[in-house]
PDB file of N, CA and C in Angstrom:
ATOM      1  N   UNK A   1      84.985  24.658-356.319  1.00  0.00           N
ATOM      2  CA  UNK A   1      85.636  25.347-357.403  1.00  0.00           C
ATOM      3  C   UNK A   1      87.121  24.987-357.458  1.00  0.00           C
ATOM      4  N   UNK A   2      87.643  24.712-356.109  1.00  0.00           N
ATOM      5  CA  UNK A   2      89.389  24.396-356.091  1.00  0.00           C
ATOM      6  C   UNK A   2      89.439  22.894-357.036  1.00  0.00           C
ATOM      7  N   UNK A   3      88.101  22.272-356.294  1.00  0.00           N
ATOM      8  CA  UNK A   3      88.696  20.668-357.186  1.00  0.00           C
ATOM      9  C   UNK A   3      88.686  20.609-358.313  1.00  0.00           C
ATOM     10  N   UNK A   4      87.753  21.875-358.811  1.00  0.00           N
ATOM     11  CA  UNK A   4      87.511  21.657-360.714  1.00  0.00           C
ATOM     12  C   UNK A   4      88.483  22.137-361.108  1.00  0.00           C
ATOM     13  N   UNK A   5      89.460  23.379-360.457  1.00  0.00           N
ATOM     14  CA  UNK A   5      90.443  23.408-361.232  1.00  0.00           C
ATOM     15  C   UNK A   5      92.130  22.986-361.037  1.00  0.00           C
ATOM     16  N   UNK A   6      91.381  21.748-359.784  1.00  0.00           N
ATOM     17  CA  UNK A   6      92.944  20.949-359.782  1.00  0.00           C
ATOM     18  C   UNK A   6      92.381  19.998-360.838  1.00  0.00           C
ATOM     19  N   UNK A   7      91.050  19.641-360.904  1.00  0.00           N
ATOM     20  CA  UNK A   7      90.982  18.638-361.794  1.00  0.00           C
ATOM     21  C   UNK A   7      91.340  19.361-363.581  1.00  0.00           C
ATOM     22  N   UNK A   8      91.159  20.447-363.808  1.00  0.00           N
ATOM     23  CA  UNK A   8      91.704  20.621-365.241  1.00  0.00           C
ATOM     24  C   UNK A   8      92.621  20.704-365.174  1.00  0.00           C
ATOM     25  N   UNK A   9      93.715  21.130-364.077  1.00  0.00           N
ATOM     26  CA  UNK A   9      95.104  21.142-364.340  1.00  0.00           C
ATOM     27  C   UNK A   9      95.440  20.147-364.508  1.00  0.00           C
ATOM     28  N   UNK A  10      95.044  19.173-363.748  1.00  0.00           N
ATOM     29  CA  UNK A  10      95.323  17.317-364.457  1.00  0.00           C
ATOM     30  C   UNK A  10      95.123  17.132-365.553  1.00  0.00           C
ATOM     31  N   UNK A  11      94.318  17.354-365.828  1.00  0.00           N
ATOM     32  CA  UNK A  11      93.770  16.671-367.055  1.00  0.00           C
ATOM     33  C   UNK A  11      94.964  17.462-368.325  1.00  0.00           C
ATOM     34  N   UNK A  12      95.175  18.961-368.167  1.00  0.00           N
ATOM     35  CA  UNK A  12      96.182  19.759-369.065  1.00  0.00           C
ATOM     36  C   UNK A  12      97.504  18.888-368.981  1.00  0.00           C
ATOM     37  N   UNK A  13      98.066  18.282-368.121  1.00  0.00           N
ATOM     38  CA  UNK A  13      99.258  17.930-367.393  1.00  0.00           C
ATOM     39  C   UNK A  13      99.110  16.707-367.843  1.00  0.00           C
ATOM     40  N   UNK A  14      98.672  15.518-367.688  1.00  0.00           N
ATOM     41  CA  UNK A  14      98.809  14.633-368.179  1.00  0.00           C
ATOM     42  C   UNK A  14      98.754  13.916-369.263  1.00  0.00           C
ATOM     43  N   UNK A  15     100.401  13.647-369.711  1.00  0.00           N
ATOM     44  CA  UNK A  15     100.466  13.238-371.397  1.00  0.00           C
ATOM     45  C   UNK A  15     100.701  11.658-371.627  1.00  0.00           C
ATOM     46  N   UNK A  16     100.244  11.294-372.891  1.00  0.00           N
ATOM     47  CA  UNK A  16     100.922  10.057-373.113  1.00  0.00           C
ATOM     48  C   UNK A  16     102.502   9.881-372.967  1.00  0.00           C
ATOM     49  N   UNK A  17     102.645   8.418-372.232  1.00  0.00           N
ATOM     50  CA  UNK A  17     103.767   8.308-371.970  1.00  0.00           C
ATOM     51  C   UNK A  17     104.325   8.544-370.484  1.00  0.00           C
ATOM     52  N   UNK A  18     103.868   9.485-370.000  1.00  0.00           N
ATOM     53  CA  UNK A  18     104.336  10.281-368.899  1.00  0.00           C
ATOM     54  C   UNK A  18     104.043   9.268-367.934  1.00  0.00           C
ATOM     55  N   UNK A  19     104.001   9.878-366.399  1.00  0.00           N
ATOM     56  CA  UNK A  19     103.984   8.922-365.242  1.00  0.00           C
ATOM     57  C   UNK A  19     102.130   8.824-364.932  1.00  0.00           C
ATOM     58  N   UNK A  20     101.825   8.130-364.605  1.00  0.00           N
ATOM     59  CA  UNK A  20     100.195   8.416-364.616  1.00  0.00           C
ATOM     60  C   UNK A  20     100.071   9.309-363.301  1.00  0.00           C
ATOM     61  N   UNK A  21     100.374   9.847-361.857  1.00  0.00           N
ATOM     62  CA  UNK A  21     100.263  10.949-361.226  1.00  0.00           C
ATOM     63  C   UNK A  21      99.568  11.985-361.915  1.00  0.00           C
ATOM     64  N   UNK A  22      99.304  12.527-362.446  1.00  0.00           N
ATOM     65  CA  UNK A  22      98.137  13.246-362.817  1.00  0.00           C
ATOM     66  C   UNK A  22      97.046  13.000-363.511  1.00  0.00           C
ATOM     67  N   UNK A  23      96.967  11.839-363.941  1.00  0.00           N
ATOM     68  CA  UNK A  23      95.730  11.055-364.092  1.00  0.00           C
ATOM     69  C   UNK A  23      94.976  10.631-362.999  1.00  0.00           C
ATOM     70  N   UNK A  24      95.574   9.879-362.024  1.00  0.00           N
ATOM     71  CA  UNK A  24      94.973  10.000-360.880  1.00  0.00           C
ATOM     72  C   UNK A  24      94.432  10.896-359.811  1.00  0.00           C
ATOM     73  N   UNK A  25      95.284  12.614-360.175  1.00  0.00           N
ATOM     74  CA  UNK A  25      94.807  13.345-359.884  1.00  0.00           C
ATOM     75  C   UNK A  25      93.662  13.820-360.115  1.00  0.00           C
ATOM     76  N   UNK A  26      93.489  13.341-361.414  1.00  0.00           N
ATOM     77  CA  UNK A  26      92.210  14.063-362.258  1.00  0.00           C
ATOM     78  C   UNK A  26      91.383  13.113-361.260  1.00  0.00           C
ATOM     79  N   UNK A  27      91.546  12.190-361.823  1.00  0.00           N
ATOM     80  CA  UNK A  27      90.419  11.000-361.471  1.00  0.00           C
ATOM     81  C   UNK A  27      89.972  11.319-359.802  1.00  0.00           C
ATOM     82  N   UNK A  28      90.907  11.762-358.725  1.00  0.00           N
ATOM     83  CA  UNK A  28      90.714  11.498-357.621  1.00  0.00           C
ATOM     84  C   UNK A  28      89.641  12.879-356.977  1.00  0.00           C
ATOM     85  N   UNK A  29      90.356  14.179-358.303  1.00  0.00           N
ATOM     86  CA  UNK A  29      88.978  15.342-357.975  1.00  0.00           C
ATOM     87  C   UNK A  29      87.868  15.239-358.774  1.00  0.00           C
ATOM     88  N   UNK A  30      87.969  14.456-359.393  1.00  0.00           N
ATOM     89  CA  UNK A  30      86.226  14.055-360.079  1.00  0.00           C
ATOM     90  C   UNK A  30      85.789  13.198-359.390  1.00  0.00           C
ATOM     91  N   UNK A  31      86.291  11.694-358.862  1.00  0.00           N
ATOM     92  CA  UNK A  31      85.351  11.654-357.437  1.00  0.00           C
ATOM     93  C   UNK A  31      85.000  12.201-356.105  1.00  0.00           C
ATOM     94  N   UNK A  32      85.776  13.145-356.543  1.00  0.00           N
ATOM     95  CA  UNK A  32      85.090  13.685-355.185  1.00  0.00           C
ATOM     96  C   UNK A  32      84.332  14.914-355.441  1.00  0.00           C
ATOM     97  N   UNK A  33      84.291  15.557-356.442  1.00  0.00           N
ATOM     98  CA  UNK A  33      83.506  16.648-356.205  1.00  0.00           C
ATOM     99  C   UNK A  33      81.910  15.684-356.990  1.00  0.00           C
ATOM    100  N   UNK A  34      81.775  14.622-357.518  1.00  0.00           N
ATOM    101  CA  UNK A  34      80.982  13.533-357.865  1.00  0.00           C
ATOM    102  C   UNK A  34      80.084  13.136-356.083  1.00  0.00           C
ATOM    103  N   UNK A  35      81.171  12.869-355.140  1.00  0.00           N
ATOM    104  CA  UNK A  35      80.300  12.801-353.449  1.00  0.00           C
ATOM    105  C   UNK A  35      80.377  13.611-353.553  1.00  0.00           C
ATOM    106  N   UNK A  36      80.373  14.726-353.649  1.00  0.00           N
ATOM    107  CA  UNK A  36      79.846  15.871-353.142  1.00  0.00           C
ATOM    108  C   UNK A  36      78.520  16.567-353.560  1.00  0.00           C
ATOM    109  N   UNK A  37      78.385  16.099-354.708  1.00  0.00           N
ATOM    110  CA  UNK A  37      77.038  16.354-355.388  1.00  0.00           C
ATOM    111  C   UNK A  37      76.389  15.070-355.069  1.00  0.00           C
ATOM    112  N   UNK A  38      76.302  14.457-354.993  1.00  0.00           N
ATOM    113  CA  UNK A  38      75.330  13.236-354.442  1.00  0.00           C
ATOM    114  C   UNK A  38      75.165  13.475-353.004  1.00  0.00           C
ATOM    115  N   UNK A  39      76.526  13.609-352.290  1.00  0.00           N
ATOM    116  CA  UNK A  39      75.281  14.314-350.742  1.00  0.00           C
ATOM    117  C   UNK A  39      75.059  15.227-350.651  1.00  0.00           C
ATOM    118  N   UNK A  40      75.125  16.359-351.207  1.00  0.00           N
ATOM    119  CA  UNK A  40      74.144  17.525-351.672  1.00  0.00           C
ATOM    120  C   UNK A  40      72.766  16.975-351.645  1.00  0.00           C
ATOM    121  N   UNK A  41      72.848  16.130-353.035  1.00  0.00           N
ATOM    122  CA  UNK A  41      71.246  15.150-353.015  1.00  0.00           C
ATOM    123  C   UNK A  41      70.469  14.666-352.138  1.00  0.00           C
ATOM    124  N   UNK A  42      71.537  14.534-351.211  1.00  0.00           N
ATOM    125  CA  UNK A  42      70.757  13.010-350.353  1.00  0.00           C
ATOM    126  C   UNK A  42      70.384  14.164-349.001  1.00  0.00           C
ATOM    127  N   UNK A  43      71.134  15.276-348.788  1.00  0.00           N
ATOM    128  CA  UNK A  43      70.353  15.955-347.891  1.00  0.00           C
ATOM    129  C   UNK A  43      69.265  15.924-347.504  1.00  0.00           C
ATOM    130  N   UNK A  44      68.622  16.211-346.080  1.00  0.00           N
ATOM    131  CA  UNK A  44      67.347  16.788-346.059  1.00  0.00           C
ATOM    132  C   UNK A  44      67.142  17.707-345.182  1.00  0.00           C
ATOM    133  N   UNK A  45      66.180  19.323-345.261  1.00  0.00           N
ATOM    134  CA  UNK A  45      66.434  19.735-344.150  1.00  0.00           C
ATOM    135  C   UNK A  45      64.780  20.231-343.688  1.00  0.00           C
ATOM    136  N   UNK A  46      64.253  20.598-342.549  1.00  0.00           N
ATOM    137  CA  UNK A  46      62.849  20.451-342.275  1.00  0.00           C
ATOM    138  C   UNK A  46      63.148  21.743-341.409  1.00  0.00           C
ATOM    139  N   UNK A  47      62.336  22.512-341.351  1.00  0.00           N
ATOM    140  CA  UNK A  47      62.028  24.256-340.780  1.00  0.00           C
ATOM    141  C   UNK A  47      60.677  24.108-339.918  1.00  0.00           C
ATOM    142  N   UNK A  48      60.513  24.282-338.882  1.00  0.00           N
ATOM    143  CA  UNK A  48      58.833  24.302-338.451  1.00  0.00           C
ATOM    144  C   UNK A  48      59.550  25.075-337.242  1.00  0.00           C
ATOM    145  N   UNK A  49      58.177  26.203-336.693  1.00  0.00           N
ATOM    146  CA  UNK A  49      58.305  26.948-335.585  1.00  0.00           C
ATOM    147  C   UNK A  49      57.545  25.651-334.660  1.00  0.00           C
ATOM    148  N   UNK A  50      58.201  25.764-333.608  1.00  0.00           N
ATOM    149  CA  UNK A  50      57.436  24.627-332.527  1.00  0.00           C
ATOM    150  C   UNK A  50      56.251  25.839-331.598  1.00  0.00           C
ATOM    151  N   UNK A  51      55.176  25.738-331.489  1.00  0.00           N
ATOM    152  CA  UNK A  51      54.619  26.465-330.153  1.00  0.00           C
ATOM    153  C   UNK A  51      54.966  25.755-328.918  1.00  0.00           C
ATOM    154  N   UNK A  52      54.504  26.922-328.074  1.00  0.00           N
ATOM    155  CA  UNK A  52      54.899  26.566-326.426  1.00  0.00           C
ATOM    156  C   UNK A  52      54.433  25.149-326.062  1.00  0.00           C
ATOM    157  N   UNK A  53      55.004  24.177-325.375  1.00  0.00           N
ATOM    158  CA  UNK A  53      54.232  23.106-325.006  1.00  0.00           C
ATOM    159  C   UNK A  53      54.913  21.800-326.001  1.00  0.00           C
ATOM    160  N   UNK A  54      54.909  22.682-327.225  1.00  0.00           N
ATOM    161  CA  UNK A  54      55.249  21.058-328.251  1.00  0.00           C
ATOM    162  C   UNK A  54      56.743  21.084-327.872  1.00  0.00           C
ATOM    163  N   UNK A  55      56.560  19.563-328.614  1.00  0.00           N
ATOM    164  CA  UNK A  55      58.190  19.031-328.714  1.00  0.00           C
ATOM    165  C   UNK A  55      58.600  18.126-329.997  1.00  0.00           C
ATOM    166  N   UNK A  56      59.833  18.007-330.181  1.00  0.00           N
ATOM    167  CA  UNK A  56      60.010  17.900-331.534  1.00  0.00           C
ATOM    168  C   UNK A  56      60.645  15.587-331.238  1.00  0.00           C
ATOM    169  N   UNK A  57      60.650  15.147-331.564  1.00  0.00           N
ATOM    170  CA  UNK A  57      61.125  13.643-332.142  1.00  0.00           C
ATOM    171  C   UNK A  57      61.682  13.340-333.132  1.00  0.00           C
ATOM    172  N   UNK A  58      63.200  13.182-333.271  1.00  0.00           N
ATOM    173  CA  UNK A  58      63.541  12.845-334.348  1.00  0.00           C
ATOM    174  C   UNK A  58      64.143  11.099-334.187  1.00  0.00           C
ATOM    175  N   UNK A  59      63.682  10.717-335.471  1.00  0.00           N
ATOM    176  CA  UNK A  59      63.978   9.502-335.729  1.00  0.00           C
ATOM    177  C   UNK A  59      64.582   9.273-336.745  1.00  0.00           C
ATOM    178  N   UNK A  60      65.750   8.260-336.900  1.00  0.00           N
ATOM    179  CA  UNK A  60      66.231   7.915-338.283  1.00  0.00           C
ATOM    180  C   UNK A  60      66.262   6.783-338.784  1.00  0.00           C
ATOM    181  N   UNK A  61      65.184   6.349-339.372  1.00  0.00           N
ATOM    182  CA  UNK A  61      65.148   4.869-339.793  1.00  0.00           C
ATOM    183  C   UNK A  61      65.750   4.126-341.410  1.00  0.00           C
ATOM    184  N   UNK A  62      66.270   3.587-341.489  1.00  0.00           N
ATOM    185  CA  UNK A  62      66.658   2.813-342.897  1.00  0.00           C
ATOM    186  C   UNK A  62      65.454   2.082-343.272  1.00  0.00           C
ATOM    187  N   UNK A  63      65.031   2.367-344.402  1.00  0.00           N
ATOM    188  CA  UNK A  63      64.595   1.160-345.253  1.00  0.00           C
ATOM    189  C   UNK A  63      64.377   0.945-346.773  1.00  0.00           C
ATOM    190  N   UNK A  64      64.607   0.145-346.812  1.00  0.00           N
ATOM    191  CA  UNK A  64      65.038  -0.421-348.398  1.00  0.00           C
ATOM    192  C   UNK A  64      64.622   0.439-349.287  1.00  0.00           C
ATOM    193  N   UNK A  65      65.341   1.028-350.565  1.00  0.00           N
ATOM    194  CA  UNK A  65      64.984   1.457-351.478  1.00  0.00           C
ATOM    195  C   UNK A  65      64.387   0.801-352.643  1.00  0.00           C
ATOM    196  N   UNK A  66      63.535   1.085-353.173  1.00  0.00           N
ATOM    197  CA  UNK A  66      62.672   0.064-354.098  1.00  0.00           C
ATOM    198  C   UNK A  66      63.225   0.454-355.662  1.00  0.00           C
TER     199      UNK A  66
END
């Protein structure tokens, strides 16, 4: 919520002519609250009760996206 509204204050603030510093401001909280919703996305999260005896393996493998 802070970046959306540093990013409108940029965007209010920056006029033709002027120094570009708040254009880049804008620009710099729209990419980022932009990663921030994409790794939101890319999360994953997995819940399981283990019983007595089991055990859990985690692995993290890459492979190509099609």
């Amino acid at each position: 919520m802070l970046l959306r509204l540093l990013e409108l204050l940029a965007l209010r603030r920056r006029r033709r002519g002027s120094s570009g510093i708040w254009t880049g401001v804008a620009f710099a909280a729209f990419l980022v609250r932009w990663y921030q919703r994409r790794a939101e996305r890319d999360t994953i999260s997995l819940c399981e009760e283990l019983q007595p005896g089991e055990s859990l393996v985690i692995s993290h493998t890459t492979s190509p996206r099609g």
